[in-house]
Structure formats: structure tokens, C-alpha cells
PDB file of N, CA and C in Angstrom:
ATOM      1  N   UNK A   1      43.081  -9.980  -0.719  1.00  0.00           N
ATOM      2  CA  UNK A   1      41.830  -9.254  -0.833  1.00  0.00           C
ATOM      3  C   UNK A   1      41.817  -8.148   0.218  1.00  0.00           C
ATOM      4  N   UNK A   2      41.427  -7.051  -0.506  1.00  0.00           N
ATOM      5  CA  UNK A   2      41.153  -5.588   0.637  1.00  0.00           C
ATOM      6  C   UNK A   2      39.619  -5.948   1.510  1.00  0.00           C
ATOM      7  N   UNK A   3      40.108  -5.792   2.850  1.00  0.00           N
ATOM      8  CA  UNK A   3      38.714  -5.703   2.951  1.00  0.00           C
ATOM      9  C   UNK A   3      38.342  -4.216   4.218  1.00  0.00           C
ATOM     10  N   UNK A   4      37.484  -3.688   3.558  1.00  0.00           N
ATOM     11  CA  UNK A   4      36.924  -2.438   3.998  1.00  0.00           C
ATOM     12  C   UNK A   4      35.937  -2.129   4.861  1.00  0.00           C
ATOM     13  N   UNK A   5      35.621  -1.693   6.199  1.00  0.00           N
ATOM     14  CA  UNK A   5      34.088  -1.489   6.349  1.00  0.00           C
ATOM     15  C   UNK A   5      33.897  -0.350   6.847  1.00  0.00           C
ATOM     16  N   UNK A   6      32.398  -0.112   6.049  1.00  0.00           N
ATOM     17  CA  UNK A   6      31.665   1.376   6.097  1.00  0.00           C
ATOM     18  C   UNK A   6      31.545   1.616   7.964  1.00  0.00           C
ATOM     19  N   UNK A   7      31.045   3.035   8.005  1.00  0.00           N
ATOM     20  CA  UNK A   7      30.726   3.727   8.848  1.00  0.00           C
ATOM     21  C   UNK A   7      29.240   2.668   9.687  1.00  0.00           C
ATOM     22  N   UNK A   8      28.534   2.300   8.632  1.00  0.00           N
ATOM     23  CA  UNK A   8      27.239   2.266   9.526  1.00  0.00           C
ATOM     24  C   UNK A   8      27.746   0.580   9.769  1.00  0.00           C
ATOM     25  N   UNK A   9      28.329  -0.199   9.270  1.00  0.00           N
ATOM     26  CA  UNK A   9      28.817  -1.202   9.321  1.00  0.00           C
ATOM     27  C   UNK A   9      29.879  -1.401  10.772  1.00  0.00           C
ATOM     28  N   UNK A  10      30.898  -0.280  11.084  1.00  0.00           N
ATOM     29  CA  UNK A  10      31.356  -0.495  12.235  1.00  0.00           C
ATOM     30  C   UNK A  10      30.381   0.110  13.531  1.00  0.00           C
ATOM     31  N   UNK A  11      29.371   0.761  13.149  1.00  0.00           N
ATOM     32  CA  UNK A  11      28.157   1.077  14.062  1.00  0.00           C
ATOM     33  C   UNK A  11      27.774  -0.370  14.357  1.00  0.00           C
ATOM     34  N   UNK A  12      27.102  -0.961  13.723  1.00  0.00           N
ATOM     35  CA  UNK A  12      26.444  -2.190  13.806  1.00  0.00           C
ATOM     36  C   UNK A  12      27.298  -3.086  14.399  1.00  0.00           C
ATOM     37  N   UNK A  13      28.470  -3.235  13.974  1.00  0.00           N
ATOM     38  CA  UNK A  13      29.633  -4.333  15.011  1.00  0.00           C
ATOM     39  C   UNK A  13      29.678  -4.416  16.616  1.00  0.00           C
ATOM     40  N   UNK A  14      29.435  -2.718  16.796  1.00  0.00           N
ATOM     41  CA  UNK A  14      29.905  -2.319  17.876  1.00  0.00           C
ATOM     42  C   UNK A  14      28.614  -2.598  18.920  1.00  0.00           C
ATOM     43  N   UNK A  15      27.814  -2.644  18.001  1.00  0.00           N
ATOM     44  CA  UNK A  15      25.954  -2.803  18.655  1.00  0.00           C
ATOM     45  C   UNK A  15      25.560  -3.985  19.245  1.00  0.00           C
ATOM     46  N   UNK A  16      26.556  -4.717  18.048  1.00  0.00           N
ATOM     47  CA  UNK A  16      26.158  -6.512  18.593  1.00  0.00           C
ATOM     48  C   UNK A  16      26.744  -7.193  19.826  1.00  0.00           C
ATOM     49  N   UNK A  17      25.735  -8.366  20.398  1.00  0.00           N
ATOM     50  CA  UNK A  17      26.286  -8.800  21.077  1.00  0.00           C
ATOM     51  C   UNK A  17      27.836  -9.430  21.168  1.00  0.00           C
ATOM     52  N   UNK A  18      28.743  -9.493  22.105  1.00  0.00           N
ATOM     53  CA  UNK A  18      29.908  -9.899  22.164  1.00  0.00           C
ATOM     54  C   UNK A  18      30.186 -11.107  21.673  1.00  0.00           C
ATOM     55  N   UNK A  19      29.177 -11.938  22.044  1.00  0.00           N
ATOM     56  CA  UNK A  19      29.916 -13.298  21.381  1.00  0.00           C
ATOM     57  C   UNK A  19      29.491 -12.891  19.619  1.00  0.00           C
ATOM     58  N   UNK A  20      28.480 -12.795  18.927  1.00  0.00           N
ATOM     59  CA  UNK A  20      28.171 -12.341  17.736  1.00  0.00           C
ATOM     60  C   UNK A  20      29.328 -11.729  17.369  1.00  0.00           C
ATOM     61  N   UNK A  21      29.765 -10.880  17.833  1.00  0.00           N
ATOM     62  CA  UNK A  21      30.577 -10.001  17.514  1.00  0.00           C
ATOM     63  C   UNK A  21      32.221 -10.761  17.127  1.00  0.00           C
ATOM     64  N   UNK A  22      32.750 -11.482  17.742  1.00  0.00           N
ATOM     65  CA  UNK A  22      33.706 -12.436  17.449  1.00  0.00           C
ATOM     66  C   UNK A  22      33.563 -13.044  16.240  1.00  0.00           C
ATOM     67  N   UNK A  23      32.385 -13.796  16.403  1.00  0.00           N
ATOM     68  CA  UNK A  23      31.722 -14.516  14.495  1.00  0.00           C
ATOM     69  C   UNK A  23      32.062 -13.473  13.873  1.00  0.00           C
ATOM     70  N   UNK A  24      31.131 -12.281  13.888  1.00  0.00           N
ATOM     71  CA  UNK A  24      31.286 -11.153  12.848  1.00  0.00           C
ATOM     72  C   UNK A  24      33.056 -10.904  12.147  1.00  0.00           C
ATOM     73  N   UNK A  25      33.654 -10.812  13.082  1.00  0.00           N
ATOM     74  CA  UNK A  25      35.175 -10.226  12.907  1.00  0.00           C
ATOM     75  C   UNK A  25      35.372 -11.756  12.048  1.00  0.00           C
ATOM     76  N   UNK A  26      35.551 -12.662  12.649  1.00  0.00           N
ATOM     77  CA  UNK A  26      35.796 -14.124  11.802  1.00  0.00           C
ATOM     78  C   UNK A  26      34.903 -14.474  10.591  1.00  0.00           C
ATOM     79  N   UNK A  27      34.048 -14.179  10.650  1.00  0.00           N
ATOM     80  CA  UNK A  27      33.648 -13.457   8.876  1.00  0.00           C
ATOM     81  C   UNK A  27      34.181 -12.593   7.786  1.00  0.00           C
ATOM     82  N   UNK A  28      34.688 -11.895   8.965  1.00  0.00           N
ATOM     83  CA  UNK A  28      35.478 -11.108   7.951  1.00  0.00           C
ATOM     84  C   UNK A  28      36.965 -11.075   7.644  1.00  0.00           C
ATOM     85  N   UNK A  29      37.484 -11.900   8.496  1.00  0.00           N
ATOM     86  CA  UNK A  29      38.934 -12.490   8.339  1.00  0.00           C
ATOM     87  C   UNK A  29      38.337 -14.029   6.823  1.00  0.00           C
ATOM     88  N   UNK A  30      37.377 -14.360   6.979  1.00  0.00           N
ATOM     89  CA  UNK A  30      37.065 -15.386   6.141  1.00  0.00           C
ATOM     90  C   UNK A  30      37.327 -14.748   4.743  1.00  0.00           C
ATOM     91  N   UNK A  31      36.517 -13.672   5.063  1.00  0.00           N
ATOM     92  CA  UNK A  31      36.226 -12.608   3.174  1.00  0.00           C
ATOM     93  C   UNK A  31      37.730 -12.188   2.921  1.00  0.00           C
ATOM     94  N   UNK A  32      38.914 -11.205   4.349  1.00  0.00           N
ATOM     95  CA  UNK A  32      40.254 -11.551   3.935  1.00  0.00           C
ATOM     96  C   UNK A  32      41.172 -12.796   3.198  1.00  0.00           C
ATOM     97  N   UNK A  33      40.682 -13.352   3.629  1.00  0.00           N
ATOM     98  CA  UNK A  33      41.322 -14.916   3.077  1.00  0.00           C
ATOM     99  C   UNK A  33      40.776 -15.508   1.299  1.00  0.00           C
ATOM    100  N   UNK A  34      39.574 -15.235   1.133  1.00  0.00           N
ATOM    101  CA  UNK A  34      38.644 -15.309  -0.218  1.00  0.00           C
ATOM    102  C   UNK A  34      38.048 -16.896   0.219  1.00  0.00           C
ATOM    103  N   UNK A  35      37.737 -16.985   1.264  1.00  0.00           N
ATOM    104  CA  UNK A  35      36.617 -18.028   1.751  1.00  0.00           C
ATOM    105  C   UNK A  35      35.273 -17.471   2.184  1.00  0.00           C
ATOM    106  N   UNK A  36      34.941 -17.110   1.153  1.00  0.00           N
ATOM    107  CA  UNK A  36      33.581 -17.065   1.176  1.00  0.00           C
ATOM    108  C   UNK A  36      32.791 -18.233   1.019  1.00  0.00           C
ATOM    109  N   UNK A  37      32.720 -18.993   0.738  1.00  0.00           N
ATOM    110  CA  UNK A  37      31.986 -20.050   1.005  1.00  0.00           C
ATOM    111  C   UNK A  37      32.258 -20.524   2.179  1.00  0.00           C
ATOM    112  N   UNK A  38      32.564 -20.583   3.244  1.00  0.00           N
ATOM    113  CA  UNK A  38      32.588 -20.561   4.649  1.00  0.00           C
ATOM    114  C   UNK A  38      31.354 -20.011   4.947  1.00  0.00           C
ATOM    115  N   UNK A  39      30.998 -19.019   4.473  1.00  0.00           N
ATOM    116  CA  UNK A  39      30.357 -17.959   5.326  1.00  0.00           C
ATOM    117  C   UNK A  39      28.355 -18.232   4.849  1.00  0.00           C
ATOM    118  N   UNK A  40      28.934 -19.301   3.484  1.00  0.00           N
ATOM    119  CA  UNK A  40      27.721 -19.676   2.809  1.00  0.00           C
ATOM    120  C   UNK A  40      26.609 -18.473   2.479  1.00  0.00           C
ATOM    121  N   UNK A  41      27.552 -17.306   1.561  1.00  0.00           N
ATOM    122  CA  UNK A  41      26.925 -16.722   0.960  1.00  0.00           C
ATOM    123  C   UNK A  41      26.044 -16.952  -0.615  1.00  0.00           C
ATOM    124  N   UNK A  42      25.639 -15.321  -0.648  1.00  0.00           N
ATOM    125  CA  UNK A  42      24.559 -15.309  -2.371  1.00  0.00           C
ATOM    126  C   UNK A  42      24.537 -13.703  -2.405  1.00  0.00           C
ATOM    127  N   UNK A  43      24.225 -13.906  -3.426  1.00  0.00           N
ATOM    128  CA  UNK A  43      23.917 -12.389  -4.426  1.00  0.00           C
ATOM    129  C   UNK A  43      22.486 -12.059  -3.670  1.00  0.00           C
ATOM    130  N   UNK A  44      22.362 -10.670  -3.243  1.00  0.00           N
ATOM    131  CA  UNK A  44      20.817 -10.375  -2.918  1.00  0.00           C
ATOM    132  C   UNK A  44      20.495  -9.872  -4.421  1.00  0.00           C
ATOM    133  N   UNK A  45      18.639  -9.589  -4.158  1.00  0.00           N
ATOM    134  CA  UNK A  45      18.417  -9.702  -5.290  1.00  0.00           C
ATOM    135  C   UNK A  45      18.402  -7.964  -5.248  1.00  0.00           C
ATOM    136  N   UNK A  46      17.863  -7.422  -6.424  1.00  0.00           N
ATOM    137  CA  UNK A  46      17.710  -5.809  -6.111  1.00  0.00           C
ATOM    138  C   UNK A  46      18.537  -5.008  -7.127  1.00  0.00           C
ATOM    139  N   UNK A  47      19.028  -5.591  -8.216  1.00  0.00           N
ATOM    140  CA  UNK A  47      20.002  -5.149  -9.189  1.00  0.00           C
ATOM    141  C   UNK A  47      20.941  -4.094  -8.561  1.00  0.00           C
ATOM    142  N   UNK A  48      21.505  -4.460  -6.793  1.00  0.00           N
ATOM    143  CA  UNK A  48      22.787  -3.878  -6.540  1.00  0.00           C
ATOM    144  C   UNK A  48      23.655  -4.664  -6.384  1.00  0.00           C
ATOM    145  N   UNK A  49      24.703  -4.373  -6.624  1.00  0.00           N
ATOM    146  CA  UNK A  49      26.342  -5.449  -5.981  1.00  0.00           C
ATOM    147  C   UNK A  49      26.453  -6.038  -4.619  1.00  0.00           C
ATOM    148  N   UNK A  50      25.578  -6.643  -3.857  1.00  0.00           N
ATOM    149  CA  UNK A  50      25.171  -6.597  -2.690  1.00  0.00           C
ATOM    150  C   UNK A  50      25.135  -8.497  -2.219  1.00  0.00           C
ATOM    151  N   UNK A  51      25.836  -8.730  -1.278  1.00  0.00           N
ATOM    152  CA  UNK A  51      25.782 -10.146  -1.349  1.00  0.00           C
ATOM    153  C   UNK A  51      25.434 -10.275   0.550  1.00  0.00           C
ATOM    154  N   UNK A  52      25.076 -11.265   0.833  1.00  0.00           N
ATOM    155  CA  UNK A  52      25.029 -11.894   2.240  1.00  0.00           C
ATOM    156  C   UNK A  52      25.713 -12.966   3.220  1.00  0.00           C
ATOM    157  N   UNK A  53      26.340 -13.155   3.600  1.00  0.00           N
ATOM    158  CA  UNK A  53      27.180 -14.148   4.120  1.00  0.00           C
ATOM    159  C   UNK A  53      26.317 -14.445   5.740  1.00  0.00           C
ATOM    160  N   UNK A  54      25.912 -15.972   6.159  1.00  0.00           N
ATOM    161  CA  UNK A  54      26.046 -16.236   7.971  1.00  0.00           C
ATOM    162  C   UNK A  54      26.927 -15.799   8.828  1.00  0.00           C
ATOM    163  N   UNK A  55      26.607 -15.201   9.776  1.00  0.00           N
ATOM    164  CA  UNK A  55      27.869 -14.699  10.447  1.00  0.00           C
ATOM    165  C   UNK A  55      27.283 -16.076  11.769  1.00  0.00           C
ATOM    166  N   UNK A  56      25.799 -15.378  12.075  1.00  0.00           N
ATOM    167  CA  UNK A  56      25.196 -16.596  13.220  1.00  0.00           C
ATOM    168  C   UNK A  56      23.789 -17.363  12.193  1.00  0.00           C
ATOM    169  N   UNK A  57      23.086 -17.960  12.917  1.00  0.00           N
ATOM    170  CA  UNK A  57      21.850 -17.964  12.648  1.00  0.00           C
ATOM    171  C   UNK A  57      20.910 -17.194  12.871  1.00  0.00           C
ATOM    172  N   UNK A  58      21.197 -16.100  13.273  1.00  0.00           N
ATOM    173  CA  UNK A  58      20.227 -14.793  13.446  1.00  0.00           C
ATOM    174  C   UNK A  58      20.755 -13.544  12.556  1.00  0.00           C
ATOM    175  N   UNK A  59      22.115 -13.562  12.278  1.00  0.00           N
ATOM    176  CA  UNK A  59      23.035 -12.468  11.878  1.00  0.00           C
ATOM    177  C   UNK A  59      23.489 -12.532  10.878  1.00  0.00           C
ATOM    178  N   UNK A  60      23.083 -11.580   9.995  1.00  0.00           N
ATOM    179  CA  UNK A  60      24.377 -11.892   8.420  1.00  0.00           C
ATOM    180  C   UNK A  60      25.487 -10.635   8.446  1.00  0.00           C
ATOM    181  N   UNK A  61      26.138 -10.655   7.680  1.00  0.00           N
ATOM    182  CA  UNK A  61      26.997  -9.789   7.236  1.00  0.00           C
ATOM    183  C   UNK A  61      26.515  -9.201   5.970  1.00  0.00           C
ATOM    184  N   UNK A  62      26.505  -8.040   5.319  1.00  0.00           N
ATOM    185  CA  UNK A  62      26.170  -7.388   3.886  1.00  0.00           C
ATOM    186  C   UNK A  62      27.186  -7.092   3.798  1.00  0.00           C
ATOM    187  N   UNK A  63      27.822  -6.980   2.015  1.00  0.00           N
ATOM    188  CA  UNK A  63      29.103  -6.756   1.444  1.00  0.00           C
ATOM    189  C   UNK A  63      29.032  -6.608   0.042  1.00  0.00           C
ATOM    190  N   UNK A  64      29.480  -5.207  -0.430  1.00  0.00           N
ATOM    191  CA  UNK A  64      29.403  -5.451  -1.819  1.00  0.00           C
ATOM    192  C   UNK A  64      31.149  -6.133  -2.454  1.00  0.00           C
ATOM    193  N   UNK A  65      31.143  -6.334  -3.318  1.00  0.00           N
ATOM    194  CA  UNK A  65      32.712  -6.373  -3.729  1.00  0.00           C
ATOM    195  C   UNK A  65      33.315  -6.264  -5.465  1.00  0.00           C
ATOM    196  N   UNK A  66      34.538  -5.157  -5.196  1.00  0.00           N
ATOM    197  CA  UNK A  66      34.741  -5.582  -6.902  1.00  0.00           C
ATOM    198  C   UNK A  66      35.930  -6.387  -7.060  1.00  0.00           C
ATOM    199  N   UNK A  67      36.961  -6.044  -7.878  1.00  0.00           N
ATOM    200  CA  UNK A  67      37.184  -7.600  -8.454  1.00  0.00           C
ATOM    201  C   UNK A  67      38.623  -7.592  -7.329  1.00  0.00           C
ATOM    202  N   UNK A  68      38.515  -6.407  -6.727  1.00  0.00           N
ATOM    203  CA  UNK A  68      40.208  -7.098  -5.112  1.00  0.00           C
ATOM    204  C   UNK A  68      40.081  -6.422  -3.751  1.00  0.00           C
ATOM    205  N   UNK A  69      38.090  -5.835  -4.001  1.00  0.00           N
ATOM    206  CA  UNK A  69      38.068  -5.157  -2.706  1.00  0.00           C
ATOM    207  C   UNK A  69      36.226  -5.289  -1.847  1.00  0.00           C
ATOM    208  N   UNK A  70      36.444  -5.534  -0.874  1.00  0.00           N
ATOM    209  CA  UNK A  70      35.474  -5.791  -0.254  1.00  0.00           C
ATOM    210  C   UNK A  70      34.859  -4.936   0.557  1.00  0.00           C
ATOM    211  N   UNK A  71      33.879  -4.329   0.472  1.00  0.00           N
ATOM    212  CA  UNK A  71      33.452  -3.402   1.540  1.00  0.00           C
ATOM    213  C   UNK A  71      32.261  -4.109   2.163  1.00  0.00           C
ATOM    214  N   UNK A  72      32.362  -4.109   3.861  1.00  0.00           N
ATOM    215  CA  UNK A  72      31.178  -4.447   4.844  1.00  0.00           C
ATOM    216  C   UNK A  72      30.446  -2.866   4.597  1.00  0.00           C
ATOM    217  N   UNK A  73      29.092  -3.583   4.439  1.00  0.00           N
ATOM    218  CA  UNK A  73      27.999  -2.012   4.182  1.00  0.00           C
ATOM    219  C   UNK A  73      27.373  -2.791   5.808  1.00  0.00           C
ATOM    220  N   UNK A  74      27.258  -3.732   5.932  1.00  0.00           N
ATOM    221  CA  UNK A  74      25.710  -3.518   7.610  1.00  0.00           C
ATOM    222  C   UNK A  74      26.161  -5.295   7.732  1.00  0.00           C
ATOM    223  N   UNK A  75      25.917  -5.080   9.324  1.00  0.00           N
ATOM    224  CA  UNK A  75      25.625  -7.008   9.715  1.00  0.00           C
ATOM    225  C   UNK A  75      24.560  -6.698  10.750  1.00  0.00           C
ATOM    226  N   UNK A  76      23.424  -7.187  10.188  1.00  0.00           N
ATOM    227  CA  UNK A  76      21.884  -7.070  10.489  1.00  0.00           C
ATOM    228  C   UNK A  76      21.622  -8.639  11.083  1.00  0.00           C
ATOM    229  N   UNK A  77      20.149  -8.327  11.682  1.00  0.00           N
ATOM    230  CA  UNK A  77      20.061 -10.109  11.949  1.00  0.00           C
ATOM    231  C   UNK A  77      19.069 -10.844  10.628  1.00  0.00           C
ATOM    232  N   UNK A  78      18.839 -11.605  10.753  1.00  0.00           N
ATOM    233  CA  UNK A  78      18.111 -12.290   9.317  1.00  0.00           C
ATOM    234  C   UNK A  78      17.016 -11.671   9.009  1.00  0.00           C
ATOM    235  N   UNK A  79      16.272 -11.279   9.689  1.00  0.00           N
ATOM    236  CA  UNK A  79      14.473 -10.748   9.514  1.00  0.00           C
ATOM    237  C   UNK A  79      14.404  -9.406   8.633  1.00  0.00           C
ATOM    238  N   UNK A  80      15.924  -8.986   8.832  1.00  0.00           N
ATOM    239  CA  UNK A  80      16.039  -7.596   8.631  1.00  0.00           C
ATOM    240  C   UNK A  80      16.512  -7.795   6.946  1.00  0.00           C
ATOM    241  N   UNK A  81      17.135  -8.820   6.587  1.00  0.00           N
ATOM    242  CA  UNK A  81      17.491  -8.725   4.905  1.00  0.00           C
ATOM    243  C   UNK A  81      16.753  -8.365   3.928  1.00  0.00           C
ATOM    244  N   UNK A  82      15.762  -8.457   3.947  1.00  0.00           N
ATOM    245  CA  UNK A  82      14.665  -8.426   2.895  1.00  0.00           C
ATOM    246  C   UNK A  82      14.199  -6.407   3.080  1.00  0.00           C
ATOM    247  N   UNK A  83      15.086  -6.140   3.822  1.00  0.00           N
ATOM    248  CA  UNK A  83      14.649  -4.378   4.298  1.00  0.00           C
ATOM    249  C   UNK A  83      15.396  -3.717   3.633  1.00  0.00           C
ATOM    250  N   UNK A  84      17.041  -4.314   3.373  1.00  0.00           N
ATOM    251  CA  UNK A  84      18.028  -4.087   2.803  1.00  0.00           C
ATOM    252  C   UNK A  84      18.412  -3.870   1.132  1.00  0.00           C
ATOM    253  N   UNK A  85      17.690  -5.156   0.953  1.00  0.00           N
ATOM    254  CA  UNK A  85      17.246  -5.256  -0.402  1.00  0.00           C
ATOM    255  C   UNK A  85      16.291  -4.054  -0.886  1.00  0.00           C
ATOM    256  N   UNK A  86      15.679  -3.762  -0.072  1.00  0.00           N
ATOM    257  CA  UNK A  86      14.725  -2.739  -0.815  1.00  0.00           C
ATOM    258  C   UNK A  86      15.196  -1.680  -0.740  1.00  0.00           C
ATOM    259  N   UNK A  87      16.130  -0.924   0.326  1.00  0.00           N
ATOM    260  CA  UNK A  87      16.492   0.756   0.659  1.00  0.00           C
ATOM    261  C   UNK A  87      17.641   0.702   0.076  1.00  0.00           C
ATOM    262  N   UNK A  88      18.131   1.864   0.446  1.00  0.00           N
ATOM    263  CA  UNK A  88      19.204   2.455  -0.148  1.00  0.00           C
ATOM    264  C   UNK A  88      20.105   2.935   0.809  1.00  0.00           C
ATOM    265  N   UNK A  89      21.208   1.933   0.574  1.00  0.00           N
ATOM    266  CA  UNK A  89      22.284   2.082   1.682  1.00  0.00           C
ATOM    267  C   UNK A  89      23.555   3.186   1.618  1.00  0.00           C
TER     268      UNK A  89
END
């Protein structure tokens, strides 16, 4: 699996705290691997390609994906998902 991440996505990596930031990367070695269920994701709702994975209990990861490539769009903390769903990334 390719996995890709956007511009505002390596903004946000770089933002988070350090230990977060380790999870984050090991999230995304998870989505390399196609263990996503590790990460105990779901489909957001919003009729976009847009899914959520735990990175912490405060932090998710956003990711759309097609059928051999993964792009990180944002890793926000939880409060913030429901913001995501609505705008336009």
C-alpha cells in the first residue's frame, strides 16, 4: 500500500506533541502494512472518501483511500472531527 501525506497533514504532524507524534507516524506505518483495524477506524459521514483512525485518545488521523493508495489529509484531536466532516479539505 502507497501511503501519501498532504501538505496540511505534514503541518499538523509537525504541530503535535512529540510523544503523539510517534503514535501518529505508527499509524501510519499501520495503514503501510493494511492494518487498519489496529488503528480502529470508520467511514466519516459527509458523502466524501474520508475515514478516521485513533492515533491517541485525543488524536485521530484523517485519510482518504483508493483501491492501493492512501493519502493522510489532517491528524486533528477528537473534538475537532465533526468540523472536518462538514468543510472542505
Amino acid at each position: 500500500m502507497i501511503v501519501k501525506v498532504s501538505q496540511k497533514g505534514m503541518k499538523s504532524l509537525a504541530l503535535l506533541p512529540k510523544d503523539v507524534q510517534v503514535k501518529a507516524r505508527k499509524a501510519v506505518e499501520y495503514l503501510k502494512s493494511k492494518n487498519e483495524s489496529l488503528l480502529k477506524t470508520h467511514k466519516l459521514t459527509g458523502g466524501r472518501n474520508l475515514y478516521s483512525g485513533k492515533v491517541t485518545s485525543k488524536y485521530r488521523v484523517i485519510y482518504s483511500k483508493t483501491k492501493d493508495t492512501i493519502t493522510i489529509v489532517d491528524i486533528i484531536k477528537v473534538d475537532t472531527v465533526v468540523n472536518v466532516m462538514r468543510s472542505e479539505l
